[in-house]
Protein backbone atom coordinates (compact mmCIF):
# COMPACT_ATOMS: atom_id res chain seq x y z
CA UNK A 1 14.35 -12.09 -16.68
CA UNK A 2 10.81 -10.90 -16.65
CA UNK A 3 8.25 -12.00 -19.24
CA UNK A 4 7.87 -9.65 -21.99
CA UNK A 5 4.09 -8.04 -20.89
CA UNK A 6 1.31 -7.65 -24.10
CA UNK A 7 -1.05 -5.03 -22.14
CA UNK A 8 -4.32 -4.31 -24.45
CA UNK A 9 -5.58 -0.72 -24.15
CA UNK A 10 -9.09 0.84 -23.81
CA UNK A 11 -9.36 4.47 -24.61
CA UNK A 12 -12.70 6.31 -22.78
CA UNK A 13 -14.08 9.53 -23.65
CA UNK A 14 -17.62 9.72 -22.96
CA UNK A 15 -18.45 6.35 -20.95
CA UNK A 16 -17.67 4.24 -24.30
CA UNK A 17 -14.34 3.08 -25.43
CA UNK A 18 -13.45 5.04 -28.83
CA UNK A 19 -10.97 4.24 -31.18
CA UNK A 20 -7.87 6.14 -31.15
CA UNK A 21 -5.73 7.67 -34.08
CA UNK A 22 -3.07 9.96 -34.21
CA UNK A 23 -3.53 11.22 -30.89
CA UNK A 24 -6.41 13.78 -32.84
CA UNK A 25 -8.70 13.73 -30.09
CA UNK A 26 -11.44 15.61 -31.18
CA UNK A 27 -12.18 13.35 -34.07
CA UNK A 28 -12.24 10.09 -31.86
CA UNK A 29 -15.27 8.44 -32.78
CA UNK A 30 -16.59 5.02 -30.45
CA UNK A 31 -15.46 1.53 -31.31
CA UNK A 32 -16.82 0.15 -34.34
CA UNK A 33 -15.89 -2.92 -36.44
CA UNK A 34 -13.99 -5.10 -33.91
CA UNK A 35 -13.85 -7.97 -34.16
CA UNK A 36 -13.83 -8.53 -30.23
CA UNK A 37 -16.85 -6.61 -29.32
CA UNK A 38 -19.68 -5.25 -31.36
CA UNK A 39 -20.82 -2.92 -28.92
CA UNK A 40 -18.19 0.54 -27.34
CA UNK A 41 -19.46 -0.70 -23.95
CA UNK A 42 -16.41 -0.72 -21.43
CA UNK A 43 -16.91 -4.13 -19.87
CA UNK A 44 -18.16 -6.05 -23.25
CA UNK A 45 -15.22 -4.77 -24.82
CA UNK A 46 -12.80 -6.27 -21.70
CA UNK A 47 -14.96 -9.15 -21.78
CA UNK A 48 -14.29 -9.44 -25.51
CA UNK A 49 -10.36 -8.96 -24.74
CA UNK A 50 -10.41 -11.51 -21.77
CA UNK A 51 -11.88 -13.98 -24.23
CA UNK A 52 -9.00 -13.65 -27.00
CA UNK A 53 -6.48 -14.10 -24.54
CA UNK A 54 -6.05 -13.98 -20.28
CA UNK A 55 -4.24 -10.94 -20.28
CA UNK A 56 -3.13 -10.10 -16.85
CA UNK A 57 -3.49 -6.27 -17.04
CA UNK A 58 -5.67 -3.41 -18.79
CA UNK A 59 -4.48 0.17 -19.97
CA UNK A 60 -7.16 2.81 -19.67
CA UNK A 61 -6.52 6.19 -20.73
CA UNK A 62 -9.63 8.55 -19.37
CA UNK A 63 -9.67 11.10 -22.00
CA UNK A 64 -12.18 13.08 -20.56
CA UNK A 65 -9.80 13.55 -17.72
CA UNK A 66 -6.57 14.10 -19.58
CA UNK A 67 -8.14 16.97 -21.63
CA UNK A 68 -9.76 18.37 -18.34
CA UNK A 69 -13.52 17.54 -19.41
CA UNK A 70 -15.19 15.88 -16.81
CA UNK A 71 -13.93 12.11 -16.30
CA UNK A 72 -15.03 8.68 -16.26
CA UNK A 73 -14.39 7.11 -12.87
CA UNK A 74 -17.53 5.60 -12.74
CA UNK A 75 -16.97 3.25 -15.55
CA UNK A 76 -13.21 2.54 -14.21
CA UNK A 77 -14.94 1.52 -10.66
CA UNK A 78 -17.18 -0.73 -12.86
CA UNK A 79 -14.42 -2.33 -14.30
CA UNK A 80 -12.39 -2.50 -11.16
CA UNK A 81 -15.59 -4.54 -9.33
CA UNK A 82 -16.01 -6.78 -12.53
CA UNK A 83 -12.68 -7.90 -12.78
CA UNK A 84 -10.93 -7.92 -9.64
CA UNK A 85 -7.88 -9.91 -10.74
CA UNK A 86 -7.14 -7.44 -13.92
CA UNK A 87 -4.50 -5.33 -12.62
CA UNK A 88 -5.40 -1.66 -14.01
CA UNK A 89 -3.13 0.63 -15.66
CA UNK A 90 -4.78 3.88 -15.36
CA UNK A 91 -3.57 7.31 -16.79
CA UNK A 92 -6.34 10.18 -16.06
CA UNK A 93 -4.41 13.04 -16.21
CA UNK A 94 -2.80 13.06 -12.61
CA UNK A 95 -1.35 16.67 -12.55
CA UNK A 96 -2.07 17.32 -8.62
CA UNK A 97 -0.90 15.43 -5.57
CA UNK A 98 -4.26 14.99 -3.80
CA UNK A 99 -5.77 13.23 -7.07
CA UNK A 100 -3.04 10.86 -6.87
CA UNK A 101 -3.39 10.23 -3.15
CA UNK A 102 -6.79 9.13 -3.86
CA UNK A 103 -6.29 6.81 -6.57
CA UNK A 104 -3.94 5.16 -4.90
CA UNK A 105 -5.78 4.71 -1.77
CA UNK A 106 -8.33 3.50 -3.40
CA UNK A 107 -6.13 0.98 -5.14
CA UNK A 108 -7.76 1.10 -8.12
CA UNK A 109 -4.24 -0.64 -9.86
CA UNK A 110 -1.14 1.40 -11.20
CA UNK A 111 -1.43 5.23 -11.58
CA UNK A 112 0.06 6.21 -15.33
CA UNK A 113 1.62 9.66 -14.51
CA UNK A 114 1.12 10.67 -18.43
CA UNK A 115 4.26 13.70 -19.30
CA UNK A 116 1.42 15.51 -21.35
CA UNK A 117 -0.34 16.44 -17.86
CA UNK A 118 3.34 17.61 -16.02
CA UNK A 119 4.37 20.90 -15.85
CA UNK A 120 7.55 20.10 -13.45
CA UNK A 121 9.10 17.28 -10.91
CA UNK A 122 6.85 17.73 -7.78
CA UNK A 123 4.15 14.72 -8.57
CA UNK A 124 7.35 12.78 -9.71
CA UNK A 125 9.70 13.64 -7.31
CA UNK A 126 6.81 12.86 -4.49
CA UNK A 127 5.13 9.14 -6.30
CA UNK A 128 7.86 8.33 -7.73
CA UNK A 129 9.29 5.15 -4.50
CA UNK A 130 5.67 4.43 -4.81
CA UNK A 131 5.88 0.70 -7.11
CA UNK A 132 2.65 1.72 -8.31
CA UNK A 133 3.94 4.50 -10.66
CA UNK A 134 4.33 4.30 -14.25
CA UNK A 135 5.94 7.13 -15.84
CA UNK A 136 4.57 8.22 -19.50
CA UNK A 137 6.59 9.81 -21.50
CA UNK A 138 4.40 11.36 -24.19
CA UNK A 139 5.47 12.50 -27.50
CA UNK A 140 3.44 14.41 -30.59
CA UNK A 141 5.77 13.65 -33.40
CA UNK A 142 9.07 14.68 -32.60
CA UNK A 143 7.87 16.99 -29.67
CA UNK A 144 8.05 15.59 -26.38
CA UNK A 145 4.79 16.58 -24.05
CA UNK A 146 5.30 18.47 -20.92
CA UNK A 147 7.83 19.23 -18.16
CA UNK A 148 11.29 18.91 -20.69
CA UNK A 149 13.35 17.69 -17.15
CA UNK A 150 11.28 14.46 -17.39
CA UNK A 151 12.93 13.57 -20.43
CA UNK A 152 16.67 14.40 -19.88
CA UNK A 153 17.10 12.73 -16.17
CA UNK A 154 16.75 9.08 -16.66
CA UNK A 155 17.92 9.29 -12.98
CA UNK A 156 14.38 10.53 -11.59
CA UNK A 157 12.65 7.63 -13.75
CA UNK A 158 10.69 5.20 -11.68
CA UNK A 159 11.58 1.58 -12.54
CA UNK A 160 8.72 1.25 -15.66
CA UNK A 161 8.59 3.81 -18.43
CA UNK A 162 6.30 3.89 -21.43
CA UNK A 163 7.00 5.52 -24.41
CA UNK A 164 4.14 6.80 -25.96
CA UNK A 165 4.35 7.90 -29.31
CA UNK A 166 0.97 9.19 -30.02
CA UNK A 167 1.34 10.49 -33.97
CA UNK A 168 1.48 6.74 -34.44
CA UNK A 169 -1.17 5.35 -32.14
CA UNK A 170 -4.37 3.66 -34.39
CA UNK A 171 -1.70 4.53 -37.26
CA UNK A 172 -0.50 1.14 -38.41
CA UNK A 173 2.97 2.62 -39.25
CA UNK A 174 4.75 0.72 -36.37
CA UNK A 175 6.48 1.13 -33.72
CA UNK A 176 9.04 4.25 -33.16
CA UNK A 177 12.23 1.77 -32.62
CA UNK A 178 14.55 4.65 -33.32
CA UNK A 179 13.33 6.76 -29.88
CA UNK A 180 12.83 3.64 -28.14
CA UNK A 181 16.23 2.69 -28.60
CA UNK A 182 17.66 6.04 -27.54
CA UNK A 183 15.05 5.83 -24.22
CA UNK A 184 16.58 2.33 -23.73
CA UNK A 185 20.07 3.32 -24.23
CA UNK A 186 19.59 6.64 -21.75
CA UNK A 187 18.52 3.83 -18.92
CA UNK A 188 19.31 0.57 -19.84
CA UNK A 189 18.09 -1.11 -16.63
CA UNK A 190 14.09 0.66 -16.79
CA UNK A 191 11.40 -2.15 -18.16
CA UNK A 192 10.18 0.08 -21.12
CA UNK A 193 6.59 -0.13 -22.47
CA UNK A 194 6.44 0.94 -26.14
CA UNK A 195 2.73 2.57 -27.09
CA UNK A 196 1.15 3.38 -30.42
CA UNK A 197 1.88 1.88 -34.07
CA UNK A 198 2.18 -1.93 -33.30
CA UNK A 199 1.06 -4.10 -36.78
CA UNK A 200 1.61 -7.66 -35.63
CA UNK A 201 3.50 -10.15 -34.38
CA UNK A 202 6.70 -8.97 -36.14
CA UNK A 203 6.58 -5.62 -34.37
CA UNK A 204 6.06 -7.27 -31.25
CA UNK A 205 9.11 -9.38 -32.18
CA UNK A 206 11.52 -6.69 -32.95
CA UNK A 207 10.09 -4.59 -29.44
CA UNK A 208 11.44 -8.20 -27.47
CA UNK A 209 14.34 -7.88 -29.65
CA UNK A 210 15.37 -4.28 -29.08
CA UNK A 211 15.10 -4.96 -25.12
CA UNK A 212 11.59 -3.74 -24.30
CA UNK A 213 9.78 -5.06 -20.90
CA UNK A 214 6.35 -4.34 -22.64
CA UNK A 215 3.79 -3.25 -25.07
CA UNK A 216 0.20 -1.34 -25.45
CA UNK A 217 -1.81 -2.18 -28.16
CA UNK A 218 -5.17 -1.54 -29.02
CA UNK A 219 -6.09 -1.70 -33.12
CA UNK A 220 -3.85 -4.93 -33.54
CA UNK A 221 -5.98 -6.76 -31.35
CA UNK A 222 -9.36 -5.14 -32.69
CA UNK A 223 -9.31 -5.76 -36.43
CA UNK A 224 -7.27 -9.17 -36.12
CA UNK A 225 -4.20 -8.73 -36.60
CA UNK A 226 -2.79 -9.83 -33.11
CA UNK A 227 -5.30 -13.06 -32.97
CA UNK A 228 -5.25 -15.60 -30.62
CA UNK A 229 -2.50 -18.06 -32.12
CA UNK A 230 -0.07 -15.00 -32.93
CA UNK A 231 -0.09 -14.17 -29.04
CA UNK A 232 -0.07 -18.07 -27.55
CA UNK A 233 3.00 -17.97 -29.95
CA UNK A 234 4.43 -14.85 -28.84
CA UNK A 235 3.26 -15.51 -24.74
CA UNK A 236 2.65 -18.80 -24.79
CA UNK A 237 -0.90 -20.00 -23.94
CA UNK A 238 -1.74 -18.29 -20.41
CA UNK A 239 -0.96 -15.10 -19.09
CA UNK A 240 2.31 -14.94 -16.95
């Protein structure tokens, strides 16, 4: 069985990382307060991560991209030629086919194709053999985010599936266990990454206990509350 992956998150809107909560966009404001970097700077704050723990991979979510207001693919690049061994979990609000061709020629890492940013099957249905392809299913409370056949055909699902539950991201409420348990129940044999609300170690525990491949977390990690010990003890003490 597969190690159970602890994927820290940087959100970018604006060339700085901000801090995300609730999925209310407008009001996210840059990083401020962590306790891993003092400055919203992409690479201090991966440097910061990198020295709390060797985590393997990196989540980015390019706002600016996802709500269709410019991008920032110059600070991913930087990040990609900083630290070549990170592998890169990008979502920028792929919604065409020839964006997606470029990203992954460039092989810039995985390409997150994020449900909010789908309005049907074709990017899918054409990325989907590709091993590079994480699927994003994105919900706003109870809604589910775009094209409604991503949801009910577990079929189409490429082998790696968040769930992304952004009413709780930045939240502290924990984890949705009750839709991740009916996503892991529709397709018992997909590594699924659970996103937004994680508190501490005891989320992560009941995530490894419920079956999940994988989490994102971003505040946990910021204000303390995912420190080094609690993730040598949850990962042991290197990356796997």
């Amino acid at each position: 069985m597969a190690a159970f992956e602890l994927i820290p998150v940087i959100d970018l809107m604006g060339g700085v990382v901000v801090h995300a909560r609730a999925g209310d966009r407008d009001h996210y404001r840059p990083l401020e307060g962590s306790l891993i970097a003092t400055l919203p700077e992409p690479t201090a704050v991966v440097e910061g991560l990198l020295d709390l723990f060797p985590f393997p991979a990196l989540y980015i979510a390019d706002l600016d991209a996802i709500r269709k207001r410019g991008d920032n693919t110059s600070a991913i690049l930087a990040l990609r030629h900083r630290f070549p061994t990170l592998r890169l979990w990008v979502d920028a609000g792929f919604a065409g086919e020839c964006s997606c061709r470029r990203f992954l020629a460039a092989d810039f890492g995985n390409l997150v194709l994020g449900s909010e940013s789908q309005s049907d099957l074709r990017l899918l249905d054409r990325f989907g053999d590709d091993p590079r392809l994480v699927l994003s299913l994105d919900f706003q409370g109870e809604r589910a985010l775009g094209a409604e056949a991503l949801f009910r055909d577990p079929a189409r699902w490429p082998p790696r599936v968040i769930a992304m539950t952004l009413a709780r991201v930045g939240s502290g409420g924990g984890p949705d266990l009750d839709r991740l348990r009916t996503l892991h129940f529709l397709s018992p044999a997909t590594r699924l990454y659970a996103a937004g609300g994680v508190r501490g170690a005891d989320d992560i525990r009941a995530l490894i206990a419920l079956g999940c491949a994988g989490v994102l977390v971003a505040s946990a990690l910021h204000d303390g509350r995912l420190g080094r010990g609690e993730l040598t003890a949850l990962l042991g003490p290197g990356a796997s």
